[in-house]
Every structure is written in C-alpha cells, then in structure tokens.
PDB file of N, CA and C in Angstrom:
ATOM      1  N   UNK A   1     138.800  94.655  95.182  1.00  0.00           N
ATOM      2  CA  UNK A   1     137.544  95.060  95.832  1.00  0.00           C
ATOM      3  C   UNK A   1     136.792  96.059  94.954  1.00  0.00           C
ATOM      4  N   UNK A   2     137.472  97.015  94.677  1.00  0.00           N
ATOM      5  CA  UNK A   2     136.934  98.535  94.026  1.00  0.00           C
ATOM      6  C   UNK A   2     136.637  97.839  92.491  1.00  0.00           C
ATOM      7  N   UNK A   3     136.948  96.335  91.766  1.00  0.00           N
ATOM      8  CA  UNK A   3     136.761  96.309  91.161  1.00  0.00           C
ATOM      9  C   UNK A   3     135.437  94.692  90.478  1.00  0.00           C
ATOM     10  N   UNK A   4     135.281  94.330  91.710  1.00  0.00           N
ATOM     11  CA  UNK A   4     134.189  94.415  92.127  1.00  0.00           C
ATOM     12  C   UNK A   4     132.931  94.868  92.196  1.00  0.00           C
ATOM     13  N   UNK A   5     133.217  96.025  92.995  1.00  0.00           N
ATOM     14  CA  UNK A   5     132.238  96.783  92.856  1.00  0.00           C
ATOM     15  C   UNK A   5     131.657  96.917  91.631  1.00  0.00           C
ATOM     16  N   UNK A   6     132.466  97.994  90.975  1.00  0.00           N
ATOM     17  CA  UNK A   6     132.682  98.120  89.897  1.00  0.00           C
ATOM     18  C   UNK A   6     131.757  96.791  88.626  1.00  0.00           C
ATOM     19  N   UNK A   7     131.701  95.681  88.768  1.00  0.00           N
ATOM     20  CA  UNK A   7     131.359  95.069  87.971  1.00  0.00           C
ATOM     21  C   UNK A   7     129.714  94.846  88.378  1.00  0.00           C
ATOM     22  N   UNK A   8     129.930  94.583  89.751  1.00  0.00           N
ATOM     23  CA  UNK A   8     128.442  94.609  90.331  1.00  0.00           C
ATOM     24  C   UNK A   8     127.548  95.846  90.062  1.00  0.00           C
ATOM     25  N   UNK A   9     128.192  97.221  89.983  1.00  0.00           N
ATOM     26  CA  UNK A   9     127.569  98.521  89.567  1.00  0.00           C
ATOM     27  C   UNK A   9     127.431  98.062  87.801  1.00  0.00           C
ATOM     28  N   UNK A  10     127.963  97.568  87.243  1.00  0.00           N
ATOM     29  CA  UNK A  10     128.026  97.485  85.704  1.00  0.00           C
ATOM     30  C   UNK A  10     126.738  96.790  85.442  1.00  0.00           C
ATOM     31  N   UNK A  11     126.156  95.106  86.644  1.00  0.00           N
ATOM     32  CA  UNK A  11     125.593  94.485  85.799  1.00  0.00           C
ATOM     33  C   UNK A  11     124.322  95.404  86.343  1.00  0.00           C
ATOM     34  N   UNK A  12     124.425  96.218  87.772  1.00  0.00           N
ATOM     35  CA  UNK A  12     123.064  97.071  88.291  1.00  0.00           C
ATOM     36  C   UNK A  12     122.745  97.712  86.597  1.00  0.00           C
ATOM     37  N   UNK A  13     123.366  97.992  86.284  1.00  0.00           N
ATOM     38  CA  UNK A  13     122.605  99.052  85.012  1.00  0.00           C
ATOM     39  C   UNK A  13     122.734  98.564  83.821  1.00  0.00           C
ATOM     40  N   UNK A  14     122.923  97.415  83.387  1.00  0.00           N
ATOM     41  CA  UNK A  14     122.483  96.403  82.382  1.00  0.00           C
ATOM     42  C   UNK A  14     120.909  96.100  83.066  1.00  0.00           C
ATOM     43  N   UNK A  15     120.633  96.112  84.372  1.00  0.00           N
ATOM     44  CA  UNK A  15     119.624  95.592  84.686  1.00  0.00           C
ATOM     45  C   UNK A  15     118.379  96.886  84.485  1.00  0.00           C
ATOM     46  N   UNK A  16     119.154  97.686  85.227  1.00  0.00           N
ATOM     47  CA  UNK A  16     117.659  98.793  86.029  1.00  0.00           C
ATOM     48  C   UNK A  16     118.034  99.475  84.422  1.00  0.00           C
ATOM     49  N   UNK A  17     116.892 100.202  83.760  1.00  0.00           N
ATOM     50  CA  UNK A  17     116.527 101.059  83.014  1.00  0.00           C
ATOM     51  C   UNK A  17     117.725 102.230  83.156  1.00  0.00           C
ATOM     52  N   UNK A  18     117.963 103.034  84.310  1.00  0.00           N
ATOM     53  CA  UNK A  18     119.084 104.230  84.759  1.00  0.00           C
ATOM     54  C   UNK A  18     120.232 103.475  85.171  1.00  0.00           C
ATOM     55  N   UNK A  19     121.003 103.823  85.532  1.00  0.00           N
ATOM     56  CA  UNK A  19     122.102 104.294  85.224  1.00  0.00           C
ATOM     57  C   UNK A  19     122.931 105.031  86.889  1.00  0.00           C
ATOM     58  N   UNK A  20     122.391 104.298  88.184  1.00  0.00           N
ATOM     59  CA  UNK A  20     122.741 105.151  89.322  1.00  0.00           C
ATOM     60  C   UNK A  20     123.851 104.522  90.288  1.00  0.00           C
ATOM     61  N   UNK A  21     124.649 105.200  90.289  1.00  0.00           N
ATOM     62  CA  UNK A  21     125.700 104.795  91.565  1.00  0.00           C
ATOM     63  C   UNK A  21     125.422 105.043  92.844  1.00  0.00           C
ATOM     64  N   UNK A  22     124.459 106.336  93.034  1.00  0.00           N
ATOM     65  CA  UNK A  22     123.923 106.430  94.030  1.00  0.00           C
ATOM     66  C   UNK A  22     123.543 105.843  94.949  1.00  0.00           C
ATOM     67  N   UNK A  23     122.797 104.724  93.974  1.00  0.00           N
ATOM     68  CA  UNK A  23     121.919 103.347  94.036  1.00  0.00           C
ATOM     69  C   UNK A  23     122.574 102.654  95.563  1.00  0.00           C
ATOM     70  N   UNK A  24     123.517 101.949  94.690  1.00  0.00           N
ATOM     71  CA  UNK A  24     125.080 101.258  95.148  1.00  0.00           C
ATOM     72  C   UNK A  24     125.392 101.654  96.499  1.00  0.00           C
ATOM     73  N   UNK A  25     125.436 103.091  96.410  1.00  0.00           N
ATOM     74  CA  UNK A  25     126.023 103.535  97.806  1.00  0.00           C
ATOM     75  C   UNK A  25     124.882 103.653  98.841  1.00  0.00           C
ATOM     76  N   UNK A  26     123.519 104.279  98.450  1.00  0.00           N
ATOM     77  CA  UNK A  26     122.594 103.968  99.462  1.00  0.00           C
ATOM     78  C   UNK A  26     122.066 102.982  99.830  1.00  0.00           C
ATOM     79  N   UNK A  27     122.073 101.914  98.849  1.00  0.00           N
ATOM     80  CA  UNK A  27     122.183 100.596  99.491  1.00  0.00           C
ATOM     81  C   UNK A  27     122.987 100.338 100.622  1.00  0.00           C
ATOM     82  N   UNK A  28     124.600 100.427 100.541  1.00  0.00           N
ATOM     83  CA  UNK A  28     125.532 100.072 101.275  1.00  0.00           C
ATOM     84  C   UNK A  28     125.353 100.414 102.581  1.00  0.00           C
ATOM     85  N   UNK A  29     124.877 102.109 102.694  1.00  0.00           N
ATOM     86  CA  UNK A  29     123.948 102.936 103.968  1.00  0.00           C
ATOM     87  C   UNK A  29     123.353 102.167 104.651  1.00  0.00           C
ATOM     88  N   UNK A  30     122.410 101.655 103.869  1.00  0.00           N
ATOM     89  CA  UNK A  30     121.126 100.946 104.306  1.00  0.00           C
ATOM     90  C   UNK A  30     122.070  99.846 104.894  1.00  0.00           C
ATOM     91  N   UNK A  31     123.010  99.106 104.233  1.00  0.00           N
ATOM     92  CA  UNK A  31     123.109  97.786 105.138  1.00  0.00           C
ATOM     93  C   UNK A  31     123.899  98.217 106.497  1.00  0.00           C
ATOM     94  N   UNK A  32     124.556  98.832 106.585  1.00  0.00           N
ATOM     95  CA  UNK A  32     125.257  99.768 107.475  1.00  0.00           C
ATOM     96  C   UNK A  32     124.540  99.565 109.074  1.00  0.00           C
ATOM     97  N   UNK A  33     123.647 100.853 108.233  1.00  0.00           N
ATOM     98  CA  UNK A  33     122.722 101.090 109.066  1.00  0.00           C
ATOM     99  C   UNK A  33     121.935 100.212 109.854  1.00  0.00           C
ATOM    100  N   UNK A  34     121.772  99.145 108.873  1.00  0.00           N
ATOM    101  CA  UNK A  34     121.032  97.706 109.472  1.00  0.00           C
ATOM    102  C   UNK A  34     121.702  96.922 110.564  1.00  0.00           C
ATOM    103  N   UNK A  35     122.804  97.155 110.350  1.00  0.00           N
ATOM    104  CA  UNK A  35     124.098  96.044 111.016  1.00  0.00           C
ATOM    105  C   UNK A  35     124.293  96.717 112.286  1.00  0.00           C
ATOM    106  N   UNK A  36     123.796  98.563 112.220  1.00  0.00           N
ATOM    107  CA  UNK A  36     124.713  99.153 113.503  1.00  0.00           C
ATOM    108  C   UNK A  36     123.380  98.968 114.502  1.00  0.00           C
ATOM    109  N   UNK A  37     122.162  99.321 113.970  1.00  0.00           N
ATOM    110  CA  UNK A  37     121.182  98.942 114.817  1.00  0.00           C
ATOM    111  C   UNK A  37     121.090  97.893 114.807  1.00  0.00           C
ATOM    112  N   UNK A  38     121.118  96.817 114.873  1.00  0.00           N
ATOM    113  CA  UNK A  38     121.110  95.311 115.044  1.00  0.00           C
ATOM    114  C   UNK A  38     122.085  95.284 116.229  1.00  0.00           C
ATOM    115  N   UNK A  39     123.169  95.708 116.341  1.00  0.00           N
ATOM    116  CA  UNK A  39     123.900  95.483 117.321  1.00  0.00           C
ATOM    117  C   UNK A  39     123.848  96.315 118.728  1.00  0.00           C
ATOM    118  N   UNK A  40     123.420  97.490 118.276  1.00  0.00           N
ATOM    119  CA  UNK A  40     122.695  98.168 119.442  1.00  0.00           C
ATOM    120  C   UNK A  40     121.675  97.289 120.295  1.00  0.00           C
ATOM    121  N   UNK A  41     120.986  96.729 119.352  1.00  0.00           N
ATOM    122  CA  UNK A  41     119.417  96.345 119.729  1.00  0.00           C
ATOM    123  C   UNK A  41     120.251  95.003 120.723  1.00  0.00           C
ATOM    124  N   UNK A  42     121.244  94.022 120.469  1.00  0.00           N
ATOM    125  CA  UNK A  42     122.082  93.087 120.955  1.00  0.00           C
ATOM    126  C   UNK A  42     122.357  92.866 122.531  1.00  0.00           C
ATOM    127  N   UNK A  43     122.567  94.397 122.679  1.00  0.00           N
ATOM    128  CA  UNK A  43     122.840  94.847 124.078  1.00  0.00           C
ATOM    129  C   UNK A  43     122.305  94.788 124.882  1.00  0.00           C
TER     130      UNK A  43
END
C-alpha cells in the first residue's frame, strides 16, 4: 500500500513543477471529506 503511494507521490512530482506531499494528503482529506458528507446527506 505505503508503496504505492509512494510511487503515485513519485509520478505527482515528475508531473507538477514542486515537489508536495502535502498535495497527496489534502487530497486524501478532500476525498474523505467527500465520502463522509455524502453519506450524511444519504440519511
């Protein structure tokens, strides 16, 4: 899994100009976040 990531973070910054892991993880937030309100909204 972690290495994974890991490769998917590698090709993010072959791509984007910087260089952010941050990136990666506030993305992940974001989908999170998407999934928990989505299921709220369900109810």
């Amino acid at each position: 899994m972690s290495a994974m990531i890991k490769a998917l973070s590698r090709q993010l910054d072959v791509r984007l100009p910087f260089s952010r892991p941050t990136l990666f993880v506030v993305a992940l937030w974001a989908c999170a976040f998407a999934a928990f309100v989505t299921l709220g909204l369900r109810r």
